[in-house]
PDB file of N, CA and C in Angstrom:
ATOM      1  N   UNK A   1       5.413  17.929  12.735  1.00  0.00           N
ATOM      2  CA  UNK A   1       5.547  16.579  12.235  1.00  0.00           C
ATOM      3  C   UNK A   1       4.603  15.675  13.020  1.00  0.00           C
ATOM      4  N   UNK A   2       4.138  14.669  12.485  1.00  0.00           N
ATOM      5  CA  UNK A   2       3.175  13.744  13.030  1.00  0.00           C
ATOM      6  C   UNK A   2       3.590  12.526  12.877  1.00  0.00           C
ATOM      7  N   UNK A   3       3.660  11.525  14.136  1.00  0.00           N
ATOM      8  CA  UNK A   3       3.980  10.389  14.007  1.00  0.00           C
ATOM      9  C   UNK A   3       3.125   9.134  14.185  1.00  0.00           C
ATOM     10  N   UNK A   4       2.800   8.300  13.136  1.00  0.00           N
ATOM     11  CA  UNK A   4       1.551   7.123  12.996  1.00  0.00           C
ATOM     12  C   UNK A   4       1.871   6.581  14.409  1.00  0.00           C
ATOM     13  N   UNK A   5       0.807   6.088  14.992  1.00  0.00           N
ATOM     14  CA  UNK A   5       0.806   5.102  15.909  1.00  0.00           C
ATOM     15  C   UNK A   5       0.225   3.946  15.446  1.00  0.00           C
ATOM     16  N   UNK A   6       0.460   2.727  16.024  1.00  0.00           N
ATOM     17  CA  UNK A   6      -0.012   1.086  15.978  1.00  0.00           C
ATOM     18  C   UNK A   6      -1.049   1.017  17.069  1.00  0.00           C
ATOM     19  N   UNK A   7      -2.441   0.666  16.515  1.00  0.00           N
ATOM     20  CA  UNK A   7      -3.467   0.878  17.476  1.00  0.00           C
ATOM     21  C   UNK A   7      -4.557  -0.270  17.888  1.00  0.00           C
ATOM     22  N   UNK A   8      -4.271  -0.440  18.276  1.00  0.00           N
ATOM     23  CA  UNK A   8      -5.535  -2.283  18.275  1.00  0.00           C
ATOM     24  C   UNK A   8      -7.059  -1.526  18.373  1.00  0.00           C
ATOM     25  N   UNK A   9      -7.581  -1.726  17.581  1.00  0.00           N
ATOM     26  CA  UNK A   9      -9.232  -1.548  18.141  1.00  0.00           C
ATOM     27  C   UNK A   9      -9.766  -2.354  19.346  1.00  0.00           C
ATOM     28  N   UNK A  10     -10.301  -1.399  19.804  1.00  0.00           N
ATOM     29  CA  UNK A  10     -10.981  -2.318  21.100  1.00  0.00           C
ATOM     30  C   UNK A  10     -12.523  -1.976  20.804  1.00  0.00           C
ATOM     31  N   UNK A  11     -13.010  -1.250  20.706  1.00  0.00           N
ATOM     32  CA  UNK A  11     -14.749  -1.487  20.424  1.00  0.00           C
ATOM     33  C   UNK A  11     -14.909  -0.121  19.352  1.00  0.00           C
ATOM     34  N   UNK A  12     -16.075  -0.362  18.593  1.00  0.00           N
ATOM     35  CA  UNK A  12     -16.434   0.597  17.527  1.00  0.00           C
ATOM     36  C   UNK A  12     -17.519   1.560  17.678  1.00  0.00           C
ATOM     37  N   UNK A  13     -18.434   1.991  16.974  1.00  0.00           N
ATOM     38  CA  UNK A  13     -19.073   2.936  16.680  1.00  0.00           C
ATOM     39  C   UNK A  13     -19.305   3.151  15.485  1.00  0.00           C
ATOM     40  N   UNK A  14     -20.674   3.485  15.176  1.00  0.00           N
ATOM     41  CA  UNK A  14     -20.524   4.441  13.636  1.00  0.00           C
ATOM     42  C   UNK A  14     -19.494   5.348  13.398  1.00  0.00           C
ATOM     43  N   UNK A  15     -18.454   5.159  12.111  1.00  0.00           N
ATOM     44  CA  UNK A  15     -17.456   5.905  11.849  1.00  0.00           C
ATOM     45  C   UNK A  15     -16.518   5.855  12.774  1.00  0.00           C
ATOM     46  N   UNK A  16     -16.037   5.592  13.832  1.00  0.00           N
ATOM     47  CA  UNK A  16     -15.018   5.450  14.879  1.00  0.00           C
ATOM     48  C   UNK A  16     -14.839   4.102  15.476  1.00  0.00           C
ATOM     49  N   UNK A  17     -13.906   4.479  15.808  1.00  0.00           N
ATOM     50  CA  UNK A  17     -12.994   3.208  16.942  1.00  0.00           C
ATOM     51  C   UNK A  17     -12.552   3.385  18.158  1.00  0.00           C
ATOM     52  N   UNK A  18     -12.917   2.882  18.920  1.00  0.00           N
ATOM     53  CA  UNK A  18     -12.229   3.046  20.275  1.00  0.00           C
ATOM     54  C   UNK A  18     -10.758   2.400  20.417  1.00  0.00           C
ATOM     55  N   UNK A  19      -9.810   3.184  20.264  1.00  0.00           N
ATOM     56  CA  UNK A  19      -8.380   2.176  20.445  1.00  0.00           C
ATOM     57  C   UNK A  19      -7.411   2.098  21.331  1.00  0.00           C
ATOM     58  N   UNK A  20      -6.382   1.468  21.403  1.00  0.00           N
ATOM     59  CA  UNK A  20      -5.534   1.593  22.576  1.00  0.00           C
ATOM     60  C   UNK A  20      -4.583   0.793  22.164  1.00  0.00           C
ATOM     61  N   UNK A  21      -3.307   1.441  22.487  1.00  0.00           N
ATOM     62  CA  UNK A  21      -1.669   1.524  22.263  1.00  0.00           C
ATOM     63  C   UNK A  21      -0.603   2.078  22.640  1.00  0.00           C
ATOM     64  N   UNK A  22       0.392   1.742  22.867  1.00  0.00           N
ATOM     65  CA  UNK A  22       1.002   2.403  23.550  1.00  0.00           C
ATOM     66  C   UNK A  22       1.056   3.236  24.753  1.00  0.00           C
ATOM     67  N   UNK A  23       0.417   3.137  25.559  1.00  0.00           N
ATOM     68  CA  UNK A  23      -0.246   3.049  26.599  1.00  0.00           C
ATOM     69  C   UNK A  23      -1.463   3.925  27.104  1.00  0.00           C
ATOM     70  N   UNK A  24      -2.109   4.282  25.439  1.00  0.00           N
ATOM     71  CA  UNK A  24      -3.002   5.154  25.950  1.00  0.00           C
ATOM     72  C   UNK A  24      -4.574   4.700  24.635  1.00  0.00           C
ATOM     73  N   UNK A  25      -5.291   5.370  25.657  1.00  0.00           N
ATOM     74  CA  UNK A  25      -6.648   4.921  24.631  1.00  0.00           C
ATOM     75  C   UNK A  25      -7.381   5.945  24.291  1.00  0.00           C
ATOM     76  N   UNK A  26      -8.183   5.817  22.846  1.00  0.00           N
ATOM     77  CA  UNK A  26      -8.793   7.597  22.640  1.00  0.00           C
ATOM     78  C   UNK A  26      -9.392   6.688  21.473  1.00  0.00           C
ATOM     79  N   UNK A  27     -10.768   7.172  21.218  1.00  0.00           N
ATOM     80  CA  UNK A  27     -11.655   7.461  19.914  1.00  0.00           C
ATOM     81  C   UNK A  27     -11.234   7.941  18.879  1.00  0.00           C
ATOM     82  N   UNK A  28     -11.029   7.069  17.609  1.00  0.00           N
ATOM     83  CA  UNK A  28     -10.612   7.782  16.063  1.00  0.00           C
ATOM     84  C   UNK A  28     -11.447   7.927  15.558  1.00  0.00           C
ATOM     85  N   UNK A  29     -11.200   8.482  14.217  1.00  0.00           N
ATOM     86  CA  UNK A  29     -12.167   8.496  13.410  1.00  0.00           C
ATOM     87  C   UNK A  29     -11.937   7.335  11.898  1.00  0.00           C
ATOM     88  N   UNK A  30     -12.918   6.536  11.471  1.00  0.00           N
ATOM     89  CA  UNK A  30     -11.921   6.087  10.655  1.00  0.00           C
ATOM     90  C   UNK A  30     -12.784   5.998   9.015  1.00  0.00           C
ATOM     91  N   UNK A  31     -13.106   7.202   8.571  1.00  0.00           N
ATOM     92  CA  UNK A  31     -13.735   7.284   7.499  1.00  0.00           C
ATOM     93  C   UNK A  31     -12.943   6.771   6.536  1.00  0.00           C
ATOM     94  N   UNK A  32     -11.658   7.193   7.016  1.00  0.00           N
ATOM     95  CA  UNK A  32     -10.784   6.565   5.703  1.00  0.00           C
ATOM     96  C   UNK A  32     -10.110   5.051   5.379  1.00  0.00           C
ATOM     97  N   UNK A  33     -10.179   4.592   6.559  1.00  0.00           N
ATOM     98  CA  UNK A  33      -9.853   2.672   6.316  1.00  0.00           C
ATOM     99  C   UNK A  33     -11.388   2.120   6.242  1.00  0.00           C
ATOM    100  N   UNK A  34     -12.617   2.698   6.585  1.00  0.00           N
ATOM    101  CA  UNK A  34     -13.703   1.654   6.499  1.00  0.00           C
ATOM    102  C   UNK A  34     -13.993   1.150   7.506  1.00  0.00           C
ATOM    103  N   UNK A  35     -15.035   0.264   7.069  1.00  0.00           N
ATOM    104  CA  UNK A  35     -15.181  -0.335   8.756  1.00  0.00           C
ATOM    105  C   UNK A  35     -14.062  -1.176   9.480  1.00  0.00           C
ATOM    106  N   UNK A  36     -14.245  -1.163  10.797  1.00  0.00           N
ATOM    107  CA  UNK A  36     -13.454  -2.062  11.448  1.00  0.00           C
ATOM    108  C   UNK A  36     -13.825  -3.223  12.853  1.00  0.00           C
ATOM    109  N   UNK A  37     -13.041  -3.917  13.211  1.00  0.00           N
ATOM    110  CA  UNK A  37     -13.778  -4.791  14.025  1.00  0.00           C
ATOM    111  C   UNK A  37     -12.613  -4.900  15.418  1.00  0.00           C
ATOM    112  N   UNK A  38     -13.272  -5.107  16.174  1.00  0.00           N
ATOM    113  CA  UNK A  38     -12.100  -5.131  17.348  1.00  0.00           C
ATOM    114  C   UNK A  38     -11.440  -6.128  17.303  1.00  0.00           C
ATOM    115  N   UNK A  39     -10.141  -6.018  17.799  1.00  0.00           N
ATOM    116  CA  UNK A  39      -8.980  -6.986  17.364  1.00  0.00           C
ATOM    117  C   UNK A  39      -8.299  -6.151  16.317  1.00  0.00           C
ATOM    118  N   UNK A  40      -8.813  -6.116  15.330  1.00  0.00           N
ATOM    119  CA  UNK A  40      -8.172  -4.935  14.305  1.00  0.00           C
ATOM    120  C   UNK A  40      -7.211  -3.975  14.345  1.00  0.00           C
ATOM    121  N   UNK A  41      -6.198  -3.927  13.783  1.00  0.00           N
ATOM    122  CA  UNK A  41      -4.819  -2.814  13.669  1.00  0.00           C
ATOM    123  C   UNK A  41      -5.120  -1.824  12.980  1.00  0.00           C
ATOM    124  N   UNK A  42      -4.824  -0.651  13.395  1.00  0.00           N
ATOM    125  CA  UNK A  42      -4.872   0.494  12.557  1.00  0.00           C
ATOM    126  C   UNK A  42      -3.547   1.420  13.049  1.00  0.00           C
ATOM    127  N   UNK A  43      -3.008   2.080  11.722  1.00  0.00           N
ATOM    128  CA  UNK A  43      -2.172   3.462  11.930  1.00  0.00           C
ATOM    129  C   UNK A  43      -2.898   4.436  12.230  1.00  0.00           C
ATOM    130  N   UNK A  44      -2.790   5.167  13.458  1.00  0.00           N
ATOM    131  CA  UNK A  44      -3.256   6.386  13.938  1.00  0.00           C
ATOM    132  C   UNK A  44      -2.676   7.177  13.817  1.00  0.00           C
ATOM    133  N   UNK A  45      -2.777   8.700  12.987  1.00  0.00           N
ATOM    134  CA  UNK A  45      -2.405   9.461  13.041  1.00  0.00           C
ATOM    135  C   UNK A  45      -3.497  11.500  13.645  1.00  0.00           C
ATOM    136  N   UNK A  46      -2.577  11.468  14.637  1.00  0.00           N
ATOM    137  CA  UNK A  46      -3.885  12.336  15.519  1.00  0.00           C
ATOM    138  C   UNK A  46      -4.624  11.781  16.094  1.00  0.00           C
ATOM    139  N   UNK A  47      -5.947  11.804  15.524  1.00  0.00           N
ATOM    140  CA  UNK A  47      -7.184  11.274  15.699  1.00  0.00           C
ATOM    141  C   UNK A  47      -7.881  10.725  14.676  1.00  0.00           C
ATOM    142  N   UNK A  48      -7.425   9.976  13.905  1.00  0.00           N
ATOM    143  CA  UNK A  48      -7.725   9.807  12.965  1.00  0.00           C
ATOM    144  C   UNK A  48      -6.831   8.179  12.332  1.00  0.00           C
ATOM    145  N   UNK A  49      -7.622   7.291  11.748  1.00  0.00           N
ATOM    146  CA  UNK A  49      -7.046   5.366  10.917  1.00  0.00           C
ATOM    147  C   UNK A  49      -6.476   6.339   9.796  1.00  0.00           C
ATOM    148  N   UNK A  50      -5.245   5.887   9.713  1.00  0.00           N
ATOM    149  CA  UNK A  50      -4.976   6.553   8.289  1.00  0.00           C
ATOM    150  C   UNK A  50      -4.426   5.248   7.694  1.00  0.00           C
ATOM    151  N   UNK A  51      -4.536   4.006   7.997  1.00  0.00           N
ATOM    152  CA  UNK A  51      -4.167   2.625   7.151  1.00  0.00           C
ATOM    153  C   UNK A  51      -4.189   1.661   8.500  1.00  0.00           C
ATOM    154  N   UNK A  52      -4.967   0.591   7.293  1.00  0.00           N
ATOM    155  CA  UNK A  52      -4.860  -1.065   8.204  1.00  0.00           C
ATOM    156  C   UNK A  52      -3.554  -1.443   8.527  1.00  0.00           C
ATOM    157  N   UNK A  53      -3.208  -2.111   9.495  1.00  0.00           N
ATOM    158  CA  UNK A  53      -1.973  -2.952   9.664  1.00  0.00           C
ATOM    159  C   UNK A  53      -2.228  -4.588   9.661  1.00  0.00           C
ATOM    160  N   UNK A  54      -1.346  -5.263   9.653  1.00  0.00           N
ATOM    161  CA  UNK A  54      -1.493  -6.624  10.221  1.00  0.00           C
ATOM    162  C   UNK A  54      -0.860  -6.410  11.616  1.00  0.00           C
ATOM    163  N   UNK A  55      -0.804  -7.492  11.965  1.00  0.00           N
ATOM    164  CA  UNK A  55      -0.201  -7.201  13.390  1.00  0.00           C
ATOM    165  C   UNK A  55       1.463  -7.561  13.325  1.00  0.00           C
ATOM    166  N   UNK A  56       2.089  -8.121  12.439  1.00  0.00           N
ATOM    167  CA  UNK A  56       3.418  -8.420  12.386  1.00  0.00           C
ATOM    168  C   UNK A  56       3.901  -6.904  12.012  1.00  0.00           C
ATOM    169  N   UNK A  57       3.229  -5.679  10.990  1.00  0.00           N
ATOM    170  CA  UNK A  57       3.727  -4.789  10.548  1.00  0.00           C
ATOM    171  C   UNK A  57       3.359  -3.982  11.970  1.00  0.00           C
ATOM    172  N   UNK A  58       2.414  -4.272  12.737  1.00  0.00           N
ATOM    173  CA  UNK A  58       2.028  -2.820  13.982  1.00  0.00           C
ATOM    174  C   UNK A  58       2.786  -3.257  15.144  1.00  0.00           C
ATOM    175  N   UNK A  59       3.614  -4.889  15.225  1.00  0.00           N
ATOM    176  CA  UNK A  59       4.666  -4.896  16.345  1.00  0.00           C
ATOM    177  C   UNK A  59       6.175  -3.842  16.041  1.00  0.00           C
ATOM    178  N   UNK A  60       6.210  -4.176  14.557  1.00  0.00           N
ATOM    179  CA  UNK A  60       7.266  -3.749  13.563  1.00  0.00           C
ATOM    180  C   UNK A  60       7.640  -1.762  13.903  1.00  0.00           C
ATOM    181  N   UNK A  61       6.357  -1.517  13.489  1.00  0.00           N
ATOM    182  CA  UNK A  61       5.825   0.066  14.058  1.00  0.00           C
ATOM    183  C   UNK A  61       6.403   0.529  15.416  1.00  0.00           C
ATOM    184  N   UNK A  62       6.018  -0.296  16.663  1.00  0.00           N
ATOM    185  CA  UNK A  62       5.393  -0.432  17.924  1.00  0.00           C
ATOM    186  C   UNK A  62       7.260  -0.264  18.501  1.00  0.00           C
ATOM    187  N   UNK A  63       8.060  -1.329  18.020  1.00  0.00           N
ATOM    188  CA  UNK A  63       9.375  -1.643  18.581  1.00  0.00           C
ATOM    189  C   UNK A  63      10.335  -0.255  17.931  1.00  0.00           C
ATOM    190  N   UNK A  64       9.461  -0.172  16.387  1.00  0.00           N
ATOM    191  CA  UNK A  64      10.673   0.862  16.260  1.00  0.00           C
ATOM    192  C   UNK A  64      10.721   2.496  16.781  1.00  0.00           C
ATOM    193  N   UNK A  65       9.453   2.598  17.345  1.00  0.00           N
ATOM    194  CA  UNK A  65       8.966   3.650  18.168  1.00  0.00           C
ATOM    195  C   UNK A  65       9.484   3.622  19.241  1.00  0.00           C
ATOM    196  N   UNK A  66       9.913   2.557  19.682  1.00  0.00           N
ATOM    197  CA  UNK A  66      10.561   2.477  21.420  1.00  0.00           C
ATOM    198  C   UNK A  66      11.898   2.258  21.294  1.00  0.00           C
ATOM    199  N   UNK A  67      12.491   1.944  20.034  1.00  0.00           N
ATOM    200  CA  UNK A  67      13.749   2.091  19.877  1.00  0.00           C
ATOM    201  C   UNK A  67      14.261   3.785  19.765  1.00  0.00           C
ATOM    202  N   UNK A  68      13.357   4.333  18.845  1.00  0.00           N
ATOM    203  CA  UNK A  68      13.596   5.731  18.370  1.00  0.00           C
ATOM    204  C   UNK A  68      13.686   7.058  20.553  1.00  0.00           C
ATOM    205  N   UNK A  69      12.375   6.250  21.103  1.00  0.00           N
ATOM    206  CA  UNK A  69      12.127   6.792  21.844  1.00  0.00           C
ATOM    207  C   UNK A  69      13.477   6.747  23.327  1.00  0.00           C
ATOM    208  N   UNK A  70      13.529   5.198  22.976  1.00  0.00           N
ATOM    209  CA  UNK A  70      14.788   4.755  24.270  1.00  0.00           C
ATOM    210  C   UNK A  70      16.005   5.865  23.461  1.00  0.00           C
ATOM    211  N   UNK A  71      16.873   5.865  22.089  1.00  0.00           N
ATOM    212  CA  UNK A  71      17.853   6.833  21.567  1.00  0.00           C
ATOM    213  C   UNK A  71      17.432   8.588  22.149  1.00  0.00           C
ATOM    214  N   UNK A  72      16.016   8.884  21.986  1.00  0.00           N
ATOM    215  CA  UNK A  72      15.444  10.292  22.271  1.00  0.00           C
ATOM    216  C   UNK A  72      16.618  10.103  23.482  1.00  0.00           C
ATOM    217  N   UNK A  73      15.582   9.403  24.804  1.00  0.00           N
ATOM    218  CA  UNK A  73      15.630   9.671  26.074  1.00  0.00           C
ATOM    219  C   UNK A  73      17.251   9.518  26.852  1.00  0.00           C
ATOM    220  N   UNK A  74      18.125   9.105  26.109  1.00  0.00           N
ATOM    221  CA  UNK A  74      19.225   8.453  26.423  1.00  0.00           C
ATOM    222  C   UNK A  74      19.740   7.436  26.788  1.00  0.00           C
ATOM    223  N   UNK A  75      18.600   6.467  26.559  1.00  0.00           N
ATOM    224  CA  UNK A  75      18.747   5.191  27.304  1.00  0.00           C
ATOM    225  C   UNK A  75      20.176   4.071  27.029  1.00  0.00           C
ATOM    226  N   UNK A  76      20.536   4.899  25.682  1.00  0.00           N
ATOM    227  CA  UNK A  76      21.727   3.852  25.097  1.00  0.00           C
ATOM    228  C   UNK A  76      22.846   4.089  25.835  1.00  0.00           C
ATOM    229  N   UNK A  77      22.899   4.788  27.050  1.00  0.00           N
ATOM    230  CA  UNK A  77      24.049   4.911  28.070  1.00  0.00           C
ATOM    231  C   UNK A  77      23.521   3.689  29.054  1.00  0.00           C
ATOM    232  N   UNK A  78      22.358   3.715  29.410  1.00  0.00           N
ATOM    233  CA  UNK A  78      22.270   3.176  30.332  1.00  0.00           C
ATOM    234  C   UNK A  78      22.516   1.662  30.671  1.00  0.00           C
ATOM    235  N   UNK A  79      23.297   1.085  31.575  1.00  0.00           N
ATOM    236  CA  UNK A  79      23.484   0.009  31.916  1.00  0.00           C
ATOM    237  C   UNK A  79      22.769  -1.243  31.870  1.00  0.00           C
ATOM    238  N   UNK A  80      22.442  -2.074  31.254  1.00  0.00           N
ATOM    239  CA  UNK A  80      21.253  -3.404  31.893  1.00  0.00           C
ATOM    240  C   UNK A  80      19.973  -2.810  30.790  1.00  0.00           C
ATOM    241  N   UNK A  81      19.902  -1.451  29.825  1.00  0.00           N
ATOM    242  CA  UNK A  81      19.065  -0.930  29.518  1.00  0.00           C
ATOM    243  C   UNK A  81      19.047  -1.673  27.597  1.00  0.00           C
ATOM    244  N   UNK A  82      18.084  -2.550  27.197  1.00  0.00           N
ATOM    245  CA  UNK A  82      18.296  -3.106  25.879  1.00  0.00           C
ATOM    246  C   UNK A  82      19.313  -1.729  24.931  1.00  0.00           C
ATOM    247  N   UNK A  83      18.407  -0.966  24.829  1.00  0.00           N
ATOM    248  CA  UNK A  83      19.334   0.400  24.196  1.00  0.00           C
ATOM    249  C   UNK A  83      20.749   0.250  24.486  1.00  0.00           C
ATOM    250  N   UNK A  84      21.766   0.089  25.358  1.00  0.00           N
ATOM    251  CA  UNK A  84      22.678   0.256  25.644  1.00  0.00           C
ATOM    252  C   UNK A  84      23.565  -0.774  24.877  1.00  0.00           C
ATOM    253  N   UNK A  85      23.209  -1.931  24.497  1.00  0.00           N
ATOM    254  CA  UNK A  85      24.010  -3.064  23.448  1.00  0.00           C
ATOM    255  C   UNK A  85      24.383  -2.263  22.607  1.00  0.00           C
ATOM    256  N   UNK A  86      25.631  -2.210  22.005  1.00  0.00           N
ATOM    257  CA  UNK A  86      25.818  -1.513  21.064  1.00  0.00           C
ATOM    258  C   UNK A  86      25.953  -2.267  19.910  1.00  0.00           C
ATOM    259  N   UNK A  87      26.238  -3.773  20.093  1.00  0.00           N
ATOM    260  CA  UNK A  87      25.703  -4.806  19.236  1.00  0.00           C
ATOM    261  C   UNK A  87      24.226  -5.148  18.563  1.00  0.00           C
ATOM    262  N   UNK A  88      23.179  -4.645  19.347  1.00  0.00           N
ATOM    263  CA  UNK A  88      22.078  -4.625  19.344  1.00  0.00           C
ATOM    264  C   UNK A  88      21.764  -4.635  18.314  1.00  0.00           C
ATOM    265  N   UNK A  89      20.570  -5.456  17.095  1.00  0.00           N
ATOM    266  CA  UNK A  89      20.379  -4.835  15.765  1.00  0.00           C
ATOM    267  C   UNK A  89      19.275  -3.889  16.055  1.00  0.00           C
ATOM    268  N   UNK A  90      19.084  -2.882  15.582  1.00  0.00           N
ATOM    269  CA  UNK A  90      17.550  -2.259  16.114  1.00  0.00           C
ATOM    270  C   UNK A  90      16.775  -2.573  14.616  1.00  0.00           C
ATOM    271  N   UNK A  91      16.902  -2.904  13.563  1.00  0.00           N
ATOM    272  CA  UNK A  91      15.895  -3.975  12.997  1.00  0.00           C
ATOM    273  C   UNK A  91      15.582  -2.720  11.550  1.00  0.00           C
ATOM    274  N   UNK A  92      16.535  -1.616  11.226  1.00  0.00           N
ATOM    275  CA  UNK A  92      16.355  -0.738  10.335  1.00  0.00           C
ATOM    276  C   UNK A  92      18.275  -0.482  10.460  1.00  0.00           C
ATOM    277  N   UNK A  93      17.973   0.330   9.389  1.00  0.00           N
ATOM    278  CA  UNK A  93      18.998   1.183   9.440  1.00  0.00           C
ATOM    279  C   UNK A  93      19.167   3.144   8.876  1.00  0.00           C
ATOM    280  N   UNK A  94      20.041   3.734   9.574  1.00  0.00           N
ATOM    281  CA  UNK A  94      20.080   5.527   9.227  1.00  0.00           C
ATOM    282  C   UNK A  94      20.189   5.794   8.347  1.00  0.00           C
ATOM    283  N   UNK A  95      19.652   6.472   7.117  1.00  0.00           N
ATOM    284  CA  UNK A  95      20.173   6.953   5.969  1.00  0.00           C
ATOM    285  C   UNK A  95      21.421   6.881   5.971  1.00  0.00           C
ATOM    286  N   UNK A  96      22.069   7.429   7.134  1.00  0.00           N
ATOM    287  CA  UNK A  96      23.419   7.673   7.092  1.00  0.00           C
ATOM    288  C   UNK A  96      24.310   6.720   7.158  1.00  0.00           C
ATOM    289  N   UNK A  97      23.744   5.872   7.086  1.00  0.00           N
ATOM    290  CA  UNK A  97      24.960   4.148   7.409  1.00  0.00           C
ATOM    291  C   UNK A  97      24.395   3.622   6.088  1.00  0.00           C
ATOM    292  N   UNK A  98      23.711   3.980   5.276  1.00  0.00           N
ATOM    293  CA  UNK A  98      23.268   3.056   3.638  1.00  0.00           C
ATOM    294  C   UNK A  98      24.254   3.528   2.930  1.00  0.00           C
ATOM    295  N   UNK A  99      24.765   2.582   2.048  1.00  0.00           N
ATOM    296  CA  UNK A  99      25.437   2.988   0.751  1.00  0.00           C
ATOM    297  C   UNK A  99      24.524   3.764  -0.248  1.00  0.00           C
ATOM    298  N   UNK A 100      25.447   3.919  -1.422  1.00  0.00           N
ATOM    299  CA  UNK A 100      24.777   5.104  -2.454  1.00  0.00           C
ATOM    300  C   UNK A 100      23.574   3.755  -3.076  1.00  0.00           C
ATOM    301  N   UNK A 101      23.830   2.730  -3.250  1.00  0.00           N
ATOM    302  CA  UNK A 101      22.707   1.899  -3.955  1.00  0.00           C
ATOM    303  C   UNK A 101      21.292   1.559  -3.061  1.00  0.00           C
ATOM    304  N   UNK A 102      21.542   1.678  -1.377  1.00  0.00           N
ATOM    305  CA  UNK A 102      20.567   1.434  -0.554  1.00  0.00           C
ATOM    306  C   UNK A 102      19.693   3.059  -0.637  1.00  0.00           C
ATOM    307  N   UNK A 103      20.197   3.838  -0.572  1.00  0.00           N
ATOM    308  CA  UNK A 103      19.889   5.237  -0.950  1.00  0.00           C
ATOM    309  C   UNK A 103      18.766   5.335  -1.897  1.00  0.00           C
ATOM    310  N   UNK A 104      19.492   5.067  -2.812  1.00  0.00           N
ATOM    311  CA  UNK A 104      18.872   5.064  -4.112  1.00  0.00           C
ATOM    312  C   UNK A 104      17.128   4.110  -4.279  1.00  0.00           C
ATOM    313  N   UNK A 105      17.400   3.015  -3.764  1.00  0.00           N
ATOM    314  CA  UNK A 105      16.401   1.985  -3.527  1.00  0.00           C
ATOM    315  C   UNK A 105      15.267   2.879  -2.469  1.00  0.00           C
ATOM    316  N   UNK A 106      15.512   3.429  -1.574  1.00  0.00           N
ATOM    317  CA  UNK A 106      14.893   3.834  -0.718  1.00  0.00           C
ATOM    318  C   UNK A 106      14.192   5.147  -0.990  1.00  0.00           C
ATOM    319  N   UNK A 107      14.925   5.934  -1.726  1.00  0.00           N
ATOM    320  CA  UNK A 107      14.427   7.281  -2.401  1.00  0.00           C
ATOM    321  C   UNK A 107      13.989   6.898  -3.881  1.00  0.00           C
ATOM    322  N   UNK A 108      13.690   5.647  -4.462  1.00  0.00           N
ATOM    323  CA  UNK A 108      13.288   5.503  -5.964  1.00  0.00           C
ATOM    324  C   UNK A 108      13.640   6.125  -6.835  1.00  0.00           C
ATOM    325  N   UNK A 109      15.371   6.587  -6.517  1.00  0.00           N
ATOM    326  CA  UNK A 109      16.132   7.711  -7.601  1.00  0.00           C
ATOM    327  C   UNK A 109      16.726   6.308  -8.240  1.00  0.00           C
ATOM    328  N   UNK A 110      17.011   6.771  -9.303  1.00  0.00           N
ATOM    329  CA  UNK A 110      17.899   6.310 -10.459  1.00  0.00           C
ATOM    330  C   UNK A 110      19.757   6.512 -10.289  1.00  0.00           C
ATOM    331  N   UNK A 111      20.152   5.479  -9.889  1.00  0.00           N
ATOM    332  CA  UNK A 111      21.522   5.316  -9.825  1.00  0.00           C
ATOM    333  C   UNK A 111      22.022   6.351 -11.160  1.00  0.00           C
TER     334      UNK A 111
END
């Protein structure tokens, strides 16, 4: 399985981008979004732009990756740790907490 990353461009190249996110930086390739300019959002997947972002959708990306990642690591025990609110909204919700009509909306099945 492969998971998009939220990537700011920081400087370009013919066909590539130099980017950095999440706390790491690496050269894409981005034949498939086109050119780009630094400042610029892109979904990274591998090594590779596989779609533009704005930046409201690549914070959106960015938080729910560190939500997913704080649940991985166990953080929702931890004390003083945001994860640990159990009030907390984390800003989505589980398949498993949607009703049959949110379901439906989400999988484009027919009630």
């Amino acid at each position: 399985m492969c998971i998009g990353l939220p990537m700011q461009v920081r400087s370009t190249a013919p066909g590539r981008a130099r980017v950095e996110g999440r706390g790491e930086q690496r050269w894409v390739d981005t034949a498939l979004v086109g050119e780009v300019q630094p400042g610029d959002w892109l979904l990274v997947f591998l090594d590779g732009a596989r779609e533009r972002l704005d930046p409201e959708r690549a914070a959106e990306i960015d938080a729910t990756l560190t939500l997913l990642g704080d649940a991985l690591l166990g953080h929702a025990g931890d004390p003083g740790h945001p994860a640990a609110d159990p009030t907390a909204n984390p800003g989505f919700a589980l398949p498993s907490a949607m009703s049959a009509e949110q379901l439906a909306a989400l999988t484009g099945s027919a009630r």
